[in-house]
PDB file of N, CA and C in Angstrom:
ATOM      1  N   UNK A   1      31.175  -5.025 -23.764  1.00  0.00           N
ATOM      2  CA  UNK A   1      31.025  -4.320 -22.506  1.00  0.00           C
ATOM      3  C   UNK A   1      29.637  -3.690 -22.379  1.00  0.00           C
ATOM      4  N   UNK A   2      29.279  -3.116 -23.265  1.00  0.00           N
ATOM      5  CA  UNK A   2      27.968  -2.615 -23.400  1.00  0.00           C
ATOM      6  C   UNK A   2      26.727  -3.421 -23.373  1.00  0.00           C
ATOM      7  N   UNK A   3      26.837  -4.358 -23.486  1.00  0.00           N
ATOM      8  CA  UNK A   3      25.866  -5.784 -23.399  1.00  0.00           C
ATOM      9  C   UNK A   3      25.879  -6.067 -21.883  1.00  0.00           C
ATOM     10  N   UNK A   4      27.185  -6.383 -21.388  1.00  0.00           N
ATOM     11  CA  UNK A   4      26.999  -6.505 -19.814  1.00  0.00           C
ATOM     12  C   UNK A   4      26.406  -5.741 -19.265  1.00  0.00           C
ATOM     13  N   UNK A   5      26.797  -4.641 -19.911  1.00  0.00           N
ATOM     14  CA  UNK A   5      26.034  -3.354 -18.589  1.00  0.00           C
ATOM     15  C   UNK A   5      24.674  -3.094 -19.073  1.00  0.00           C
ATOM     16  N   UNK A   6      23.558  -3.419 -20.183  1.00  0.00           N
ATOM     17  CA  UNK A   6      22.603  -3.692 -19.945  1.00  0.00           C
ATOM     18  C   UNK A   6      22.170  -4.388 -19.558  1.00  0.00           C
ATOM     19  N   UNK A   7      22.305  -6.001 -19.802  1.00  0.00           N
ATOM     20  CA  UNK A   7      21.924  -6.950 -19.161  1.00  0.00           C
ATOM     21  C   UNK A   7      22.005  -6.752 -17.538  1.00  0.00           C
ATOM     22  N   UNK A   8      23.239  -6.132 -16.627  1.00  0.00           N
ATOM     23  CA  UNK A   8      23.130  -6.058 -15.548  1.00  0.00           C
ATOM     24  C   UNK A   8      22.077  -5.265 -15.577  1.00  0.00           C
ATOM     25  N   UNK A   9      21.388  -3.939 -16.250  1.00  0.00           N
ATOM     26  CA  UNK A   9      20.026  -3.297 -15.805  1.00  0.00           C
ATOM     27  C   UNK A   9      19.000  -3.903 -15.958  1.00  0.00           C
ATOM     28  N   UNK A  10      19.084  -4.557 -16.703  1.00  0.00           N
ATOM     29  CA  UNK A  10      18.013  -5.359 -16.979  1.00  0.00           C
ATOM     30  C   UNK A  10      17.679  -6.389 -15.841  1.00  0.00           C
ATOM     31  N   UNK A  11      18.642  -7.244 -15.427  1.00  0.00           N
ATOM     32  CA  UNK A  11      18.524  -7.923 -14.222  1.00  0.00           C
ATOM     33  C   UNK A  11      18.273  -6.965 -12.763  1.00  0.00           C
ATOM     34  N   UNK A  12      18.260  -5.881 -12.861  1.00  0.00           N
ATOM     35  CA  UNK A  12      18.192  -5.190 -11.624  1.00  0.00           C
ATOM     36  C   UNK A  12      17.001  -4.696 -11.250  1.00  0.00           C
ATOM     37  N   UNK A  13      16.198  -4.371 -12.848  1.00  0.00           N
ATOM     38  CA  UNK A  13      14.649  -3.972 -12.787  1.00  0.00           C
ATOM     39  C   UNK A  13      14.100  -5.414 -12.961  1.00  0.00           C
ATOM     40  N   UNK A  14      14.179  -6.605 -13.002  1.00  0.00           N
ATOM     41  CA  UNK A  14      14.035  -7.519 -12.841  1.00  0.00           C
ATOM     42  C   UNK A  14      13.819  -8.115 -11.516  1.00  0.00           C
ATOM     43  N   UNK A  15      14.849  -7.907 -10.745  1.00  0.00           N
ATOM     44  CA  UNK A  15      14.870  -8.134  -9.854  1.00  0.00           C
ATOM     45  C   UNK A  15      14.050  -7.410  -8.383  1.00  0.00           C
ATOM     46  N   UNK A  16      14.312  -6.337  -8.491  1.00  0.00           N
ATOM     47  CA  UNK A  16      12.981  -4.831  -8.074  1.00  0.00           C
ATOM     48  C   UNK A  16      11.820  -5.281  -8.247  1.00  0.00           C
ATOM     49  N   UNK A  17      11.206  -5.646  -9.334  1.00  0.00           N
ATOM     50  CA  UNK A  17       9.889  -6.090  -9.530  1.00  0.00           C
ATOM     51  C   UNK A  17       9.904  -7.338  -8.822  1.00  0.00           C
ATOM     52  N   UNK A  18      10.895  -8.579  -8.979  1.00  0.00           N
ATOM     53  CA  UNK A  18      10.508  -9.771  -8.320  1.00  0.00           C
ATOM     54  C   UNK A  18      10.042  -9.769  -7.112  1.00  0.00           C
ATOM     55  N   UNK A  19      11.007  -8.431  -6.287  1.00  0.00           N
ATOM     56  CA  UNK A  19      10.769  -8.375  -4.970  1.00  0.00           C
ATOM     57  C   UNK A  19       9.515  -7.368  -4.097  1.00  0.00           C
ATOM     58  N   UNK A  20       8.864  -6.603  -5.092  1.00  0.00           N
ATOM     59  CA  UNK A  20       7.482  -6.045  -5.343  1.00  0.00           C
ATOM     60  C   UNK A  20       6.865  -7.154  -5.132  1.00  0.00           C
ATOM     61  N   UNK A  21       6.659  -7.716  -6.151  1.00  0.00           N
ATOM     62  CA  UNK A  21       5.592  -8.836  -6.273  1.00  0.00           C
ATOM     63  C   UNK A  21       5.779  -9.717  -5.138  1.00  0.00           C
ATOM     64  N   UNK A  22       6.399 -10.554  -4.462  1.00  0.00           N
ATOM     65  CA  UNK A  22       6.975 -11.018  -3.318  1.00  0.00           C
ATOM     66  C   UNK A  22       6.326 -10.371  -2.360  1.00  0.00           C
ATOM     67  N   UNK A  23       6.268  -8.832  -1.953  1.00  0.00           N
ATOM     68  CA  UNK A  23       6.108  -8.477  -0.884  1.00  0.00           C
ATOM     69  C   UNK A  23       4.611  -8.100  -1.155  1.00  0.00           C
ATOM     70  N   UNK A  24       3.918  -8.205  -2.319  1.00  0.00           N
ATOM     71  CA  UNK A  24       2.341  -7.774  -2.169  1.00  0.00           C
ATOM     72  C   UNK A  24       1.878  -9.337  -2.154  1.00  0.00           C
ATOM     73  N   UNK A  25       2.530 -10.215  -2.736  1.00  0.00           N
ATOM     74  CA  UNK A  25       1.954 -11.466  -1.942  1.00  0.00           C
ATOM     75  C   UNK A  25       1.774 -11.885  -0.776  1.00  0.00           C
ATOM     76  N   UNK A  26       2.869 -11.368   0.194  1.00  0.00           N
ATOM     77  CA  UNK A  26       2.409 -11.712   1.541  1.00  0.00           C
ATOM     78  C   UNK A  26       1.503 -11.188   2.259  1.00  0.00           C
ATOM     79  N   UNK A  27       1.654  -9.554   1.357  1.00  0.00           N
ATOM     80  CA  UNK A  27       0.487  -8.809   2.615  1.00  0.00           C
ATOM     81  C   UNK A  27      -0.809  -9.347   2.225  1.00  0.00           C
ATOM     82  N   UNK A  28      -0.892  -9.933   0.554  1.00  0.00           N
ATOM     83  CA  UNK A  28      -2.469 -10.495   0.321  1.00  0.00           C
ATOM     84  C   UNK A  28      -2.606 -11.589   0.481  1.00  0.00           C
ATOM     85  N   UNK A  29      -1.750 -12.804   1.265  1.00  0.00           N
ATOM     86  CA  UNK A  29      -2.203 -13.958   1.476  1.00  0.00           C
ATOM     87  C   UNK A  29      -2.331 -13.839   3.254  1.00  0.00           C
ATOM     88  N   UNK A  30      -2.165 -12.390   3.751  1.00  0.00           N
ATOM     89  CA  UNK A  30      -2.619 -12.303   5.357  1.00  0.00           C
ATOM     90  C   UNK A  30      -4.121 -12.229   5.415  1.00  0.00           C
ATOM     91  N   UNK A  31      -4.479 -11.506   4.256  1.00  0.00           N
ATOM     92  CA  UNK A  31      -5.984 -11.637   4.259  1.00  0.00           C
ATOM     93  C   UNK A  31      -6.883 -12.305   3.263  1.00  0.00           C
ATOM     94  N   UNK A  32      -8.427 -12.505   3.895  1.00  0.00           N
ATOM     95  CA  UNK A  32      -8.803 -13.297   3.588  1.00  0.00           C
ATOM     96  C   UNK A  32      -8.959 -13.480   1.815  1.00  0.00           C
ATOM     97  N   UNK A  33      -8.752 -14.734   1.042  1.00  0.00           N
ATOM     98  CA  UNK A  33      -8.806 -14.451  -0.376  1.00  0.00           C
ATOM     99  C   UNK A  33     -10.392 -13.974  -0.945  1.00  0.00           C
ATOM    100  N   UNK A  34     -11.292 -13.810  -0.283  1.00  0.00           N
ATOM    101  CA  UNK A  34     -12.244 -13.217  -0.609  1.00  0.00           C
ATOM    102  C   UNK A  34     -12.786 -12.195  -0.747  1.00  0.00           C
ATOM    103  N   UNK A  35     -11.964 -11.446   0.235  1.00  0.00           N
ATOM    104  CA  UNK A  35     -11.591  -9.934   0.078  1.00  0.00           C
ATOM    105  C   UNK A  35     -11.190  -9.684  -1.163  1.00  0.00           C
ATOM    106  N   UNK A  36     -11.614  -8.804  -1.809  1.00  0.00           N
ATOM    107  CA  UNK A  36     -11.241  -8.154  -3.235  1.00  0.00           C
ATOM    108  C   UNK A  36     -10.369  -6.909  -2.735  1.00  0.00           C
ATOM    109  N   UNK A  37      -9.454  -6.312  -2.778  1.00  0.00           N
ATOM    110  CA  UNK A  37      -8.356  -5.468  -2.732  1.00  0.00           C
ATOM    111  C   UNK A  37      -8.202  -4.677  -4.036  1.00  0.00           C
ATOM    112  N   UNK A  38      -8.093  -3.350  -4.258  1.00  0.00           N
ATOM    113  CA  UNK A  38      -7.876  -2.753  -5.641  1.00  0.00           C
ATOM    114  C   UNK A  38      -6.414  -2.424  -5.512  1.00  0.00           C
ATOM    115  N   UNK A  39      -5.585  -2.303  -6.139  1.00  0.00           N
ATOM    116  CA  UNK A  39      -4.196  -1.160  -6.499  1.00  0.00           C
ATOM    117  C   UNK A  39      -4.005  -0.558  -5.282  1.00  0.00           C
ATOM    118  N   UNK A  40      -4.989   0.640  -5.560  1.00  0.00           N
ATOM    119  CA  UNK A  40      -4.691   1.506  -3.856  1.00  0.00           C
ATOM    120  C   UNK A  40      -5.107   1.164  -2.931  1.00  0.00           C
ATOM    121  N   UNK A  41      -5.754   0.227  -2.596  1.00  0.00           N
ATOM    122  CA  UNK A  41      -6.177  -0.519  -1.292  1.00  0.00           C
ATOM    123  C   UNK A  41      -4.838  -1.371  -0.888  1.00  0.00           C
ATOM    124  N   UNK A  42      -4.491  -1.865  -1.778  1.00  0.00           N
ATOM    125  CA  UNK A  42      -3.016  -2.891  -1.190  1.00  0.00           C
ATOM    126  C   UNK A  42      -1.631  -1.808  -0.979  1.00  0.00           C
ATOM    127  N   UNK A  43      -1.535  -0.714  -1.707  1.00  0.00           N
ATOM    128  CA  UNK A  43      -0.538   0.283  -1.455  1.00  0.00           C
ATOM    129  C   UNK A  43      -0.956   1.062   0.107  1.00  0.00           C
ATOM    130  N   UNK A  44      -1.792   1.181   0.517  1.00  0.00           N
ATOM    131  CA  UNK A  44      -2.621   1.749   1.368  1.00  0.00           C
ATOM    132  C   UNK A  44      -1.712   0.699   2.170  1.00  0.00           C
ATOM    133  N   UNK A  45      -2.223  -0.664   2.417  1.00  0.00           N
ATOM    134  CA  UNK A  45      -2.066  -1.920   3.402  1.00  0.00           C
ATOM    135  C   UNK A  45      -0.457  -1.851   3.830  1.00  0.00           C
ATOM    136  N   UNK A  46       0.232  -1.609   2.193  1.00  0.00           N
ATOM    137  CA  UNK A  46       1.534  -1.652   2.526  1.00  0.00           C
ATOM    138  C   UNK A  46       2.488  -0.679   3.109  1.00  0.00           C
ATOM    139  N   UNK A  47       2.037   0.535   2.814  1.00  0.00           N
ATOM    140  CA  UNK A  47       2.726   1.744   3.782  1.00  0.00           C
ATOM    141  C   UNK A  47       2.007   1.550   4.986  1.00  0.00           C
ATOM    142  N   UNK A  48       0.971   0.730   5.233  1.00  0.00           N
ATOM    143  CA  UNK A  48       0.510   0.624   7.179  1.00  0.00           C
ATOM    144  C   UNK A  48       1.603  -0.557   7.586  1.00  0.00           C
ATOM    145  N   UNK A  49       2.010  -1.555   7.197  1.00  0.00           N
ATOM    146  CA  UNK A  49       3.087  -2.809   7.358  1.00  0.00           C
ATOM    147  C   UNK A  49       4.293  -1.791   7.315  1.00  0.00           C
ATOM    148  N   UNK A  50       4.747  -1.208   6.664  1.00  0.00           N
ATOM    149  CA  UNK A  50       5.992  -0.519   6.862  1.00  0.00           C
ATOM    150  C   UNK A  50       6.069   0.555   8.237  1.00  0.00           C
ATOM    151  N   UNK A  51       4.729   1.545   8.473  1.00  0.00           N
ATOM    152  CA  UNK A  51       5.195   2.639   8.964  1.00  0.00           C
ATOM    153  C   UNK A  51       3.980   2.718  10.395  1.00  0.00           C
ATOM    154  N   UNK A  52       3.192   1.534  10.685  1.00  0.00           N
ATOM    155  CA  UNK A  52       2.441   0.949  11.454  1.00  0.00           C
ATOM    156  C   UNK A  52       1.156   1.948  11.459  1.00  0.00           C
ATOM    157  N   UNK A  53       1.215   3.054  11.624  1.00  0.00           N
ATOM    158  CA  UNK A  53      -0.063   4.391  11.251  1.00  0.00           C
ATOM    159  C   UNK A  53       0.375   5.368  10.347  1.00  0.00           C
ATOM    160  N   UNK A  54      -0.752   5.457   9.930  1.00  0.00           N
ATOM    161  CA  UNK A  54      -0.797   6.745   8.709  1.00  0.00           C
ATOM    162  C   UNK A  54      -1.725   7.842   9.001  1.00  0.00           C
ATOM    163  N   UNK A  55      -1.549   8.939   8.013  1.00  0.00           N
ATOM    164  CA  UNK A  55      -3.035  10.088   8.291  1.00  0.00           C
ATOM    165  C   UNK A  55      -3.147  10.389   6.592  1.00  0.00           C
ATOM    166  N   UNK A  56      -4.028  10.656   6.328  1.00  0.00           N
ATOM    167  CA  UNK A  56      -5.009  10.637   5.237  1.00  0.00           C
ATOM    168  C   UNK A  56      -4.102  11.665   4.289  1.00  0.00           C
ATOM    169  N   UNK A  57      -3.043  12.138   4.455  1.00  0.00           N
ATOM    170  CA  UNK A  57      -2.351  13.431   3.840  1.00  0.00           C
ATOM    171  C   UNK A  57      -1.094  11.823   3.566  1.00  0.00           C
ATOM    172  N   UNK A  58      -0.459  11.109   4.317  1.00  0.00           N
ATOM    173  CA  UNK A  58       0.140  10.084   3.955  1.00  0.00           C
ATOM    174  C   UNK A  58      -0.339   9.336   2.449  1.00  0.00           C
ATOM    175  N   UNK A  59      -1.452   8.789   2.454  1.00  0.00           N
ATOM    176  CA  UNK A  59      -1.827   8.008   1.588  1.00  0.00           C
ATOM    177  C   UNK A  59      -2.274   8.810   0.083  1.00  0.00           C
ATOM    178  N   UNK A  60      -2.790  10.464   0.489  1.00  0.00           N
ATOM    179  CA  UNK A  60      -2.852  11.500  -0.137  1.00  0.00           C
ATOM    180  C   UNK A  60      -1.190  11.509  -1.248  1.00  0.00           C
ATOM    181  N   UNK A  61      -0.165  12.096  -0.342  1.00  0.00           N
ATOM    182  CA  UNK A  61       1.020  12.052  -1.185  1.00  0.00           C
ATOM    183  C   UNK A  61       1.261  10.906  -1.417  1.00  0.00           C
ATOM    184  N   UNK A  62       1.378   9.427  -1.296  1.00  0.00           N
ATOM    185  CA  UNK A  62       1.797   8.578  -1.814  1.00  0.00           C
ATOM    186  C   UNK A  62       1.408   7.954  -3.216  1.00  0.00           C
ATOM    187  N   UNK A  63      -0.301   8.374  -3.398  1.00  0.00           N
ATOM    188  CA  UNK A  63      -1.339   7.630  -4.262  1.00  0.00           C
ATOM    189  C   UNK A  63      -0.889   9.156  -5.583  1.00  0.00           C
ATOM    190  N   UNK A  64      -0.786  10.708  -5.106  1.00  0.00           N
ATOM    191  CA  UNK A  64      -0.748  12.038  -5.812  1.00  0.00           C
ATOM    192  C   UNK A  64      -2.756  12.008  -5.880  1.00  0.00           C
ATOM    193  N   UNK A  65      -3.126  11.764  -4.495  1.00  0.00           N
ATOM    194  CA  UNK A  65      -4.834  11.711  -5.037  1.00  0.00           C
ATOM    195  C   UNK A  65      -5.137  12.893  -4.094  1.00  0.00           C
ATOM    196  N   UNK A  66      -6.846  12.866  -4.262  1.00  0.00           N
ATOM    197  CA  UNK A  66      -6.829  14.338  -3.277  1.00  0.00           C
ATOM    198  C   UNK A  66      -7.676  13.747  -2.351  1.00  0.00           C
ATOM    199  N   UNK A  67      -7.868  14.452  -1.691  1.00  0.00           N
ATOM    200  CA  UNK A  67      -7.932  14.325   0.079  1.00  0.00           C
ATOM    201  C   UNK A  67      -9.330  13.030   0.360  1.00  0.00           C
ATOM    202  N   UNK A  68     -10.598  13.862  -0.742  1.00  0.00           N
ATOM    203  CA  UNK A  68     -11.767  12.812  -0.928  1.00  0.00           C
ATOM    204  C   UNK A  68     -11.210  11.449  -1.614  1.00  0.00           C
ATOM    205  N   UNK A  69     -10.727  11.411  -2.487  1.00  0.00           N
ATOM    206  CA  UNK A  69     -10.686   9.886  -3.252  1.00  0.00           C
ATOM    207  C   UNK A  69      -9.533   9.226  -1.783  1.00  0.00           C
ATOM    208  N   UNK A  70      -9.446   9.560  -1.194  1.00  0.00           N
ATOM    209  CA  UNK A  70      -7.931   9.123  -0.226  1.00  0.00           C
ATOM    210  C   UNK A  70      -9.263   8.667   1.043  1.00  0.00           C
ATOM    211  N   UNK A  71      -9.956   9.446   1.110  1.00  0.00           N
ATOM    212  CA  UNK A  71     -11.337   9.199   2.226  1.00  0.00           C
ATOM    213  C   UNK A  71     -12.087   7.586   1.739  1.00  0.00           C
ATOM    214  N   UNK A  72     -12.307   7.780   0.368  1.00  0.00           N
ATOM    215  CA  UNK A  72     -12.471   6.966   0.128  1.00  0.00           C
ATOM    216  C   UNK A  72     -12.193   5.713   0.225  1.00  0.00           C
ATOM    217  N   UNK A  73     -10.788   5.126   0.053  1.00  0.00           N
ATOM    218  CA  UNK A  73     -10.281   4.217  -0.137  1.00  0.00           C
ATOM    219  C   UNK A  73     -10.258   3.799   1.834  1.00  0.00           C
ATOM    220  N   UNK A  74      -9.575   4.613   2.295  1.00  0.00           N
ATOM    221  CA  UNK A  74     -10.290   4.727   3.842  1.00  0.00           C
ATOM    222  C   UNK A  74     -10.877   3.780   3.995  1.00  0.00           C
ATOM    223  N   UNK A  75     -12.472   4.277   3.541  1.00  0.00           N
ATOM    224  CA  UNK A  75     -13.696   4.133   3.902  1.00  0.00           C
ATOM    225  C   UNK A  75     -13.810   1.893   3.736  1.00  0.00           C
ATOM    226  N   UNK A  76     -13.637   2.405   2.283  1.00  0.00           N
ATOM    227  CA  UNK A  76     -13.274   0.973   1.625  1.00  0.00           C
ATOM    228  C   UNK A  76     -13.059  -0.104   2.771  1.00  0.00           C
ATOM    229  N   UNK A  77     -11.752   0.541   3.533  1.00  0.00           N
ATOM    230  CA  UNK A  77     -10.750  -0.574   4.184  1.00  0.00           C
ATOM    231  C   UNK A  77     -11.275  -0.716   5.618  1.00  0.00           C
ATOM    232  N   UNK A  78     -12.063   0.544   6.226  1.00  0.00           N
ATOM    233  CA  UNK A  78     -12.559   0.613   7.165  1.00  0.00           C
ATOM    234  C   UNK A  78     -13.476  -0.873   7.097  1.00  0.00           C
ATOM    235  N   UNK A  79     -14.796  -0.284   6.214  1.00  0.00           N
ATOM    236  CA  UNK A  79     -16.019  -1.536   6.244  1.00  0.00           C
ATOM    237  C   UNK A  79     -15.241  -2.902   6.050  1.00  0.00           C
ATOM    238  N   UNK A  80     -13.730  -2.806   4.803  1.00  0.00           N
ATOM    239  CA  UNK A  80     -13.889  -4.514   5.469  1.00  0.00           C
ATOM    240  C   UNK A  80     -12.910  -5.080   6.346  1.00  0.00           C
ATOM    241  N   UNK A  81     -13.159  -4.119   6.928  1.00  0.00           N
ATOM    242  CA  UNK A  81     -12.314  -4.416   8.877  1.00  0.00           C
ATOM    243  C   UNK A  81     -10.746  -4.463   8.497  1.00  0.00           C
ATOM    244  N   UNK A  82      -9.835  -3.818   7.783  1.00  0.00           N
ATOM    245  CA  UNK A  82      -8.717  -4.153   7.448  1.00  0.00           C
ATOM    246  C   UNK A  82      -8.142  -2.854   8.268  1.00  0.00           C
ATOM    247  N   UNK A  83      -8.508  -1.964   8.697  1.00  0.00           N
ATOM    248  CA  UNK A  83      -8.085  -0.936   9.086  1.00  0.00           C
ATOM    249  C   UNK A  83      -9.133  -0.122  10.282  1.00  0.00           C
ATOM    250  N   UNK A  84      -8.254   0.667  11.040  1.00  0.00           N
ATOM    251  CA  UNK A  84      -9.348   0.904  12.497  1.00  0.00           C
ATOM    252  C   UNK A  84      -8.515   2.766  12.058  1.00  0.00           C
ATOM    253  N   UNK A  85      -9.718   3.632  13.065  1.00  0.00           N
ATOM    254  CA  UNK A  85      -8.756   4.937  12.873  1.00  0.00           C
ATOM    255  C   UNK A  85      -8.972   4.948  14.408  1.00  0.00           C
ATOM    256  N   UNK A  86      -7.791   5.692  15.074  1.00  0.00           N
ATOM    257  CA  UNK A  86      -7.725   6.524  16.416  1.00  0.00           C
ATOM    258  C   UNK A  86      -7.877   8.237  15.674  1.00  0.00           C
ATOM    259  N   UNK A  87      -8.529   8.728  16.632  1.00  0.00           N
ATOM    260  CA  UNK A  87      -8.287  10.026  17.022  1.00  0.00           C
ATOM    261  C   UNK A  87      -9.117  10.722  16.418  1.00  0.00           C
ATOM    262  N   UNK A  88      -9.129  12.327  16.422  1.00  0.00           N
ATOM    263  CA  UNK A  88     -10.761  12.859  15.444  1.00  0.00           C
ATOM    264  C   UNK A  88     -10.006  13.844  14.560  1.00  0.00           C
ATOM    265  N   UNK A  89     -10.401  14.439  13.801  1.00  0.00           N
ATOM    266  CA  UNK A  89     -10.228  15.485  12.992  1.00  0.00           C
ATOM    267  C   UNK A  89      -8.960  15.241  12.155  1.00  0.00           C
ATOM    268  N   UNK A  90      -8.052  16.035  12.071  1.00  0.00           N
ATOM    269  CA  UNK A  90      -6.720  16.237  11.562  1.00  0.00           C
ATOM    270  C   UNK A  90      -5.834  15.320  12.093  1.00  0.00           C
ATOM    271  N   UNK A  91      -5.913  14.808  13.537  1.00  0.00           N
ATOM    272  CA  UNK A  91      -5.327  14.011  14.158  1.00  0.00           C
ATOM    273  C   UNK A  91      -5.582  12.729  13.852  1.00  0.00           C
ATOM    274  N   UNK A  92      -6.700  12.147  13.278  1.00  0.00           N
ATOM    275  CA  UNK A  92      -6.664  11.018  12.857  1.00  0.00           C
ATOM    276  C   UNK A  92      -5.768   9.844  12.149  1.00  0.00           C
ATOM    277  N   UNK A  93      -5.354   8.963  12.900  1.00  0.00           N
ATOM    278  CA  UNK A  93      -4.466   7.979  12.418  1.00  0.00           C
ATOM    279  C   UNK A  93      -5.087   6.459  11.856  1.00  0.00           C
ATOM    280  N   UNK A  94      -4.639   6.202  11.113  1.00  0.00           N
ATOM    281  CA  UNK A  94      -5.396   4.708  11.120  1.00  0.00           C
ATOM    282  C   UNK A  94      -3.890   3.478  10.751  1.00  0.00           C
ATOM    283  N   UNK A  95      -4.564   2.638  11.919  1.00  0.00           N
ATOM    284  CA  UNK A  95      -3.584   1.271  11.923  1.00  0.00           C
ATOM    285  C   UNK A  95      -4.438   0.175  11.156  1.00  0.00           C
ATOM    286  N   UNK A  96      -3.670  -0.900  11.204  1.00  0.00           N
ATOM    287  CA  UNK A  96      -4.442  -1.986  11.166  1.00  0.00           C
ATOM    288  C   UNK A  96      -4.737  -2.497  11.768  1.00  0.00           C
ATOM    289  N   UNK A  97      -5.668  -3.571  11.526  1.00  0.00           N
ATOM    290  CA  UNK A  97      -6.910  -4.524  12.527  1.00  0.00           C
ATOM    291  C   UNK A  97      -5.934  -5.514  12.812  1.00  0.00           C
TER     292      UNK A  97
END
């Protein structure tokens, strides 16, 4: 009995990951393969596919980064056209291109 019920965990974090990997493949075969993408650039991509705009306190709690390294990655996605922002200050949202 105890064998089943690891093996079922085992197949379940198995399976979790299969479907991770699955879903960062699609968002990186939307763009171009020449684009280089880091870790938080594709986590970035993927809470914009889920939740269509974000604000910089979003990607802030999701990454646990602080407000500059979160500007950063921004910035990153801005120059290579993967991301646009509306609005100014605090209000700032950014979608995708």
């Amino acid at each position: 009995n105890w064998l089943e019920y690891f093996c079922q965990g085992v197949l379940y974090s198995i399976n979790k990951v299969k479907s991770e990997i699955l879903k960062l493949g699609e968002i990186t075969s939307k763009y171009d393969n020449t684009i280089q993408l880091t870790p938080n650039e594709i986590s970035v991509l993927t809470l914009l596919e889920e939740k269509e705009h974000i604000q910089n306190k979003d990607i802030q709690e999701m990454l646990n980064i602080t407000s500059q390294a979160s500007y950063k990655i921004i910035r990153k996605l801005k120059d290579k056209k993967l991301i646009e922002s509306r609005g100014k200050g605090r209000n700032t949202e950014y979608i995708l291109k």
